[in-house]
N, C-alpha and C. Protein backbone atom coordinates (compact mmCIF):
# COMPACT_ATOMS: atom_id res chain seq x y z
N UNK A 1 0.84 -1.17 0.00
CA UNK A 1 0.00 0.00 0.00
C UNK A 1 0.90 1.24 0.00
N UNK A 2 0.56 2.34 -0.78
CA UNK A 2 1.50 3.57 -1.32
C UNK A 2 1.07 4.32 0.24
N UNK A 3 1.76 5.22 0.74
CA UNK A 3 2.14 6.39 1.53
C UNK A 3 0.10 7.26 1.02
N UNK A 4 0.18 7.66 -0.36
CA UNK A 4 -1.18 8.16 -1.05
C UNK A 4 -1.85 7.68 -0.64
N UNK A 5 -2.51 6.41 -0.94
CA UNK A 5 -3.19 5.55 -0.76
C UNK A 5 -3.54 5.46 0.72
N UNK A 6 -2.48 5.61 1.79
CA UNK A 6 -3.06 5.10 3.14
C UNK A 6 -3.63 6.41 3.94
N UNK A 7 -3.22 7.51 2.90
CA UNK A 7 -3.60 9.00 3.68
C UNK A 7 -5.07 9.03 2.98
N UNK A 8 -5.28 8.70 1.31
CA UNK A 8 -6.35 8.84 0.91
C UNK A 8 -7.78 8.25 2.01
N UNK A 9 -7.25 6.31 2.44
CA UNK A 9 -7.98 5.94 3.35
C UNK A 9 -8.57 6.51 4.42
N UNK A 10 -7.25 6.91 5.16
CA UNK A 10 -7.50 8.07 6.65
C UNK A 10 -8.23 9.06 6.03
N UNK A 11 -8.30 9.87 5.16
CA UNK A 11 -8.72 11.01 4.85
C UNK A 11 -10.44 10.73 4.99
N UNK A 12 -10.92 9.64 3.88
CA UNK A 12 -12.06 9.31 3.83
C UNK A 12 -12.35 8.66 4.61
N UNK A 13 -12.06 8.09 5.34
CA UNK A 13 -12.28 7.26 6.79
C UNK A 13 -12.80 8.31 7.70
N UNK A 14 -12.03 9.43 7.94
CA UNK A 14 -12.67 10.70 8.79
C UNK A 14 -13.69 11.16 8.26
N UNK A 15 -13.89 11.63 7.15
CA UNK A 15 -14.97 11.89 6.58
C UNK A 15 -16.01 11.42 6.49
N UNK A 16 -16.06 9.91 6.84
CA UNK A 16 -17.30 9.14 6.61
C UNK A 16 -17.69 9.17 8.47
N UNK A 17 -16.57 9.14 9.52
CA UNK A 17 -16.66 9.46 10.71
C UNK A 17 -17.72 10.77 11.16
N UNK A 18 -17.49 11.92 10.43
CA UNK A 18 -17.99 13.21 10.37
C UNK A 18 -19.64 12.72 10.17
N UNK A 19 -19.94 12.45 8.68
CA UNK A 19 -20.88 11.75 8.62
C UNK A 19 -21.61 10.92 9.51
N UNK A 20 -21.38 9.84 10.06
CA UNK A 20 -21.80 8.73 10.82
C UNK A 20 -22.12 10.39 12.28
N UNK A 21 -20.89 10.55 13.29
CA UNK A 21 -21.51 11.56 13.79
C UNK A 21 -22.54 12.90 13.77
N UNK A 22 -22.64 12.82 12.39
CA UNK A 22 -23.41 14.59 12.43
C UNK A 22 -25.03 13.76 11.96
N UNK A 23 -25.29 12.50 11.45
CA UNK A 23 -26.52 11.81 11.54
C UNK A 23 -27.38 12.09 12.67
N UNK A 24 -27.27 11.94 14.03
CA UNK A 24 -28.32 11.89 14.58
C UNK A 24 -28.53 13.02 15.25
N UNK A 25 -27.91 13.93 15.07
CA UNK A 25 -27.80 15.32 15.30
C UNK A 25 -28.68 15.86 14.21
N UNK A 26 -28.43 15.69 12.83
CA UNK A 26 -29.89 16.06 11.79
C UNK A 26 -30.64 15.83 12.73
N UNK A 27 -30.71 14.63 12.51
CA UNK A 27 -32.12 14.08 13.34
C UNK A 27 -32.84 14.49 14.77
N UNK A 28 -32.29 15.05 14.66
CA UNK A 28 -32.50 15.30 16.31
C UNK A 28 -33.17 14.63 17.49
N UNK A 29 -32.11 13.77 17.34
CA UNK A 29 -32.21 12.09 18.18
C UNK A 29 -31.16 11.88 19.59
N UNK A 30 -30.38 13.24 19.29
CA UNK A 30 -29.47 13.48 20.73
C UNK A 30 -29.85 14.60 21.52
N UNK A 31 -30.45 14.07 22.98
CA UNK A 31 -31.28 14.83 23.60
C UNK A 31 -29.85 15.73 24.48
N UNK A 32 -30.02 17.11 25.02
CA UNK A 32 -28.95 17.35 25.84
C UNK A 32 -28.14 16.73 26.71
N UNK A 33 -26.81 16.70 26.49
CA UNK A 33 -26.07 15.93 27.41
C UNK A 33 -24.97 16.64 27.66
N UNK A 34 -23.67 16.15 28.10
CA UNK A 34 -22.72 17.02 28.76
C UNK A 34 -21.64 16.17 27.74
N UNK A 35 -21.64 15.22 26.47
CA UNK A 35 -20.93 14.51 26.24
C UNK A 35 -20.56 14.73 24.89
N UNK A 36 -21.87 14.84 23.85
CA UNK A 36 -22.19 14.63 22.64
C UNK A 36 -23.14 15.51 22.13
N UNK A 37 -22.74 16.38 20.85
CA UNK A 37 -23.62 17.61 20.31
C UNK A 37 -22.75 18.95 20.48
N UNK A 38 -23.21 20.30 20.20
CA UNK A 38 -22.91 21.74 20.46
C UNK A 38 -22.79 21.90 21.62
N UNK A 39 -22.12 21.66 23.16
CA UNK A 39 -22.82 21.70 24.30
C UNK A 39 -22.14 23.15 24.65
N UNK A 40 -22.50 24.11 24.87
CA UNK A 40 -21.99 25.35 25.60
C UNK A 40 -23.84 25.79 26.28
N UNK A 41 -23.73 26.57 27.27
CA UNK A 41 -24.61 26.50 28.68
C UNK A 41 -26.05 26.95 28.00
N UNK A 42 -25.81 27.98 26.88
CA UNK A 42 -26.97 28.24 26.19
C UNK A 42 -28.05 26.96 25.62
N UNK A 43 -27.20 26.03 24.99
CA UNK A 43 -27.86 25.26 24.18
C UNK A 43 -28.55 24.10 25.93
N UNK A 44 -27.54 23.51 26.73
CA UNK A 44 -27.87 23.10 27.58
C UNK A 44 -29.15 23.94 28.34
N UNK A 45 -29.06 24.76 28.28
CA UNK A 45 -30.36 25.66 28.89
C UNK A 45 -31.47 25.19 28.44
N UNK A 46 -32.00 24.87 27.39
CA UNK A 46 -33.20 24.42 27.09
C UNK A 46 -33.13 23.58 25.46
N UNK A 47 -34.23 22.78 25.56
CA UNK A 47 -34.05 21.88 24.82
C UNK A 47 -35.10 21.92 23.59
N UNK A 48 -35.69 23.77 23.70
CA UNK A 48 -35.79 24.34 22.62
C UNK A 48 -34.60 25.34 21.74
N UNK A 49 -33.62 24.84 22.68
CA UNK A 49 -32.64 25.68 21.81
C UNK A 49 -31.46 24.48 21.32
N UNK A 50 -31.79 23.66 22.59
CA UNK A 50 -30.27 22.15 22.24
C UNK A 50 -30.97 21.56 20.96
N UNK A 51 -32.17 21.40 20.30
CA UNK A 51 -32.28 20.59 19.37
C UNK A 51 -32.06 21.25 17.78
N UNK A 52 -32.37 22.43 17.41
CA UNK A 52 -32.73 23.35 16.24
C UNK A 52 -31.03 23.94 15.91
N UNK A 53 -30.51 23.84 17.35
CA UNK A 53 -28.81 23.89 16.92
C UNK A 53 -28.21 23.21 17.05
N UNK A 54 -28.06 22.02 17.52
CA UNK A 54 -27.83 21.12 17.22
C UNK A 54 -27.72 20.35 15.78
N UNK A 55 -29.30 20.71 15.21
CA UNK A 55 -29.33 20.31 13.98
C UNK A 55 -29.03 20.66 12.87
N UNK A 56 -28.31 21.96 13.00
CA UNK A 56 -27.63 23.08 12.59
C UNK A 56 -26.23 22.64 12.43
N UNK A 57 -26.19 22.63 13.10
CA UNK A 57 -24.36 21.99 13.48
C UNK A 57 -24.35 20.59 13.01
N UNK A 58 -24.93 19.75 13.05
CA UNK A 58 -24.98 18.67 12.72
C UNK A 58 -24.85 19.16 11.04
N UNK A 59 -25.52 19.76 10.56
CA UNK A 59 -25.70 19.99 9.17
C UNK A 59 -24.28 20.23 8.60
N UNK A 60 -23.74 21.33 9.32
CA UNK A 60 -22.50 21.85 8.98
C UNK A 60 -21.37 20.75 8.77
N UNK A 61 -21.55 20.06 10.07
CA UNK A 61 -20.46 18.74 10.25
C UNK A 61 -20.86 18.30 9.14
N UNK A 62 -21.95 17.65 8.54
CA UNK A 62 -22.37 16.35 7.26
C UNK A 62 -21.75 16.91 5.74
N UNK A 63 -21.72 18.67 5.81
CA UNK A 63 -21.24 19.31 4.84
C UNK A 63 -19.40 18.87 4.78
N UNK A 64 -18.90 19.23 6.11
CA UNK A 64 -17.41 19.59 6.40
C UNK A 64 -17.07 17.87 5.76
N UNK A 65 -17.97 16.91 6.10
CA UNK A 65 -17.56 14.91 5.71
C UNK A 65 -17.49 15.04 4.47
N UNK A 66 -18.10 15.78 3.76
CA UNK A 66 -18.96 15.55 2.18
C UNK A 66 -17.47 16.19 1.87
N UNK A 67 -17.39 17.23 2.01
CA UNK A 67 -16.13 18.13 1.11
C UNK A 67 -14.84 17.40 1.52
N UNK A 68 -14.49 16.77 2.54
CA UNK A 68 -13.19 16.17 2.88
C UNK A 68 -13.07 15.18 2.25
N UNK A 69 -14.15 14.59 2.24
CA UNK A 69 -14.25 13.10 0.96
C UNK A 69 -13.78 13.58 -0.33
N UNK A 70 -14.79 14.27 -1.36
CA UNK A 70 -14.59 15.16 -2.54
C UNK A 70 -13.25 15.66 -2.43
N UNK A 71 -12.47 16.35 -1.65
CA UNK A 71 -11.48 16.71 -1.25
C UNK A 71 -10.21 15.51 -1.33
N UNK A 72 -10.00 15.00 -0.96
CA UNK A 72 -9.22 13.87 -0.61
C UNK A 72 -9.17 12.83 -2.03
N UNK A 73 -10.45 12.61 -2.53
CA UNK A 73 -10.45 11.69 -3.88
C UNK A 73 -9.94 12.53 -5.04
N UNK A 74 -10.38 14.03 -4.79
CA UNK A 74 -9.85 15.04 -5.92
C UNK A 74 -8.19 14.98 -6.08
N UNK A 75 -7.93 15.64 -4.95
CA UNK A 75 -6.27 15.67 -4.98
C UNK A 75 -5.31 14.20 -4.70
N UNK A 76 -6.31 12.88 -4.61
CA UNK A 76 -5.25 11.62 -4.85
C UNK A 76 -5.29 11.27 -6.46
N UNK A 77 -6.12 12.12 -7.26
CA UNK A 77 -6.06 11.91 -8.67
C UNK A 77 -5.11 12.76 -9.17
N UNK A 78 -4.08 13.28 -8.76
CA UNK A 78 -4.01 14.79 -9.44
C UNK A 78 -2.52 13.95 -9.75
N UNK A 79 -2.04 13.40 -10.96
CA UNK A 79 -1.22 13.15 -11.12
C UNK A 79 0.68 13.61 -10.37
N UNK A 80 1.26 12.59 -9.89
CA UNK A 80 2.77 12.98 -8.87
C UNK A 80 2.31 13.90 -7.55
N UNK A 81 1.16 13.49 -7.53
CA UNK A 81 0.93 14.13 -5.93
C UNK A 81 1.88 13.62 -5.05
N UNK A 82 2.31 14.64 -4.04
CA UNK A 82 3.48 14.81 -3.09
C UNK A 82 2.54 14.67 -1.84
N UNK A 83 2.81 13.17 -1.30
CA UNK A 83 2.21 12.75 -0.14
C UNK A 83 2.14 14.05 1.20
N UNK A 84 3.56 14.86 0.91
CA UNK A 84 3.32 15.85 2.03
C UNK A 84 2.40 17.37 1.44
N UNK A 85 2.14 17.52 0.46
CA UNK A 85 1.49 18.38 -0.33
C UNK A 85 0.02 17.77 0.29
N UNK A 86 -0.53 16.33 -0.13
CA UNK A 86 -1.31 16.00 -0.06
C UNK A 86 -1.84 16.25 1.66
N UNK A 87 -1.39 15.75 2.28
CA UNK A 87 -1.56 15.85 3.97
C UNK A 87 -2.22 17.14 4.15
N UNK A 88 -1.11 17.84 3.58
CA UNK A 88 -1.79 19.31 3.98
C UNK A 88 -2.45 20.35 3.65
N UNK A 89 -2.70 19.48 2.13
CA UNK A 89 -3.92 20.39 1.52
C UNK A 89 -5.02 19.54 2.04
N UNK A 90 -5.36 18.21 2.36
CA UNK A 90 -6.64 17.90 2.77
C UNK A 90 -6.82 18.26 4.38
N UNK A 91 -5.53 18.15 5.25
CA UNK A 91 -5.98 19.25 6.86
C UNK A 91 -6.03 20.38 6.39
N UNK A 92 -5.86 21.13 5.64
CA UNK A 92 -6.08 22.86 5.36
C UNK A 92 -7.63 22.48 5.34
N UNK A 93 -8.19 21.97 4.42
CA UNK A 93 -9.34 21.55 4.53
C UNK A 93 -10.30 21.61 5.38
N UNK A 94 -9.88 20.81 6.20
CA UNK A 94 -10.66 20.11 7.28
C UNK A 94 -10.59 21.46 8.80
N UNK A 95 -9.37 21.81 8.86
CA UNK A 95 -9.21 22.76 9.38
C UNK A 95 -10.54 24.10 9.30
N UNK A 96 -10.19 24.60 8.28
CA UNK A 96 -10.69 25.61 7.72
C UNK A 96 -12.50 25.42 7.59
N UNK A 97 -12.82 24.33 7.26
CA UNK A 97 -14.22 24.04 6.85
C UNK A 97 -14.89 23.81 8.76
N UNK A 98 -13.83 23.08 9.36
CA UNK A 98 -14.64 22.93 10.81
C UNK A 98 -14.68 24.68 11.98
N UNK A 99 -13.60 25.07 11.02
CA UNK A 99 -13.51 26.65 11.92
C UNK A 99 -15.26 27.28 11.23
N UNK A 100 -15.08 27.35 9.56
CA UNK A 100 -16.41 27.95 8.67
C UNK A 100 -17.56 27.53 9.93
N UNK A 101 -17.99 25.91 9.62
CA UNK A 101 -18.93 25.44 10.77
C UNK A 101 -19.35 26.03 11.96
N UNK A 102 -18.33 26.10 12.79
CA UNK A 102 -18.01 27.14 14.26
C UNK A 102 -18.69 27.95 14.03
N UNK A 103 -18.14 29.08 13.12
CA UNK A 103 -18.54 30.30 13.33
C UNK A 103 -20.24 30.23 12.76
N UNK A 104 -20.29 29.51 11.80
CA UNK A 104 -21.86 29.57 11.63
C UNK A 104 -23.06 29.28 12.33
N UNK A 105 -22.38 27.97 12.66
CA UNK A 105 -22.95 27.80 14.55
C UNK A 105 -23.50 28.50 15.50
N UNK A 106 -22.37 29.41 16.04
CA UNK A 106 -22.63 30.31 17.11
C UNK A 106 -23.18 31.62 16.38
N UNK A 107 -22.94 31.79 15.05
CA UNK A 107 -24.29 32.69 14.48
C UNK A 107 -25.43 32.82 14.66
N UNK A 108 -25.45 31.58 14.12
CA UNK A 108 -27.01 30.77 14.22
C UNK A 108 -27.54 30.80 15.56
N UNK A 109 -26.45 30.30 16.97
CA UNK A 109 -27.18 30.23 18.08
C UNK A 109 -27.51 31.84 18.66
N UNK A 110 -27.29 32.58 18.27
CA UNK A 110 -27.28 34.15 18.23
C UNK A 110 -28.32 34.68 18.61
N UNK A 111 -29.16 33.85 17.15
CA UNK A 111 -30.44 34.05 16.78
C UNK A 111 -31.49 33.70 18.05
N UNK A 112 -31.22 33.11 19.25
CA UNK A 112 -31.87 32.37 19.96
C UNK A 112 -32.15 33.50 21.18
């Protein structure tokens, strides 16, 4: 197995992780807890505010899986890709798209 190849795996392996986590958060199937979800004291405050941002955030996360995937399969095609090129254009990525998330987040919880 190539150096490419095992980052491509990890890459989409997280991504499908992102996914699998930001599911039941759409859904809004994770009731407030201290463990799992957006938890800062606002959203814990009531569970007209932990579910609608939650599902918010959840959204964002299912976006941030989708583009790291797309991301990761794009640049292992890109002919003489440089395994350390590669690393760090797909964490620039991931980086950058989970900060985007954040801030849209606590936008959103703004609104509340």
């Amino acid at each position: 197995m190539t150096p490419l190849f095992t980052m491509l795996a990890l890459y989409v392996g997280l991504g499908l992780l992102f996914l699998g986590i930001s599911a039941p958060l759409i859904a809004r199937r994770i009731p407030p807890n201290n463990w799992y979800g957006f938890r800062v004291p606002k959203t814990l405050s009531s569970p007209k505010i932990w579910y609608p941002v939650n599902q918010y955030s959840g959204k964002e996360m299912y976006k941030t899986g989708l583009r790291l995937i797309l991301c990761a399969f794009a640049l292992a095609l890109v002919p003489g890709m440089k395994v350390e090129f590669y690393v760090s254009a797909c964490s620039a990525v991931l980086i950058l798209d989970l900060a985007r998330g954040l801030i849209l987040t606590v936008r959103y919880l703004r609104t509340f």
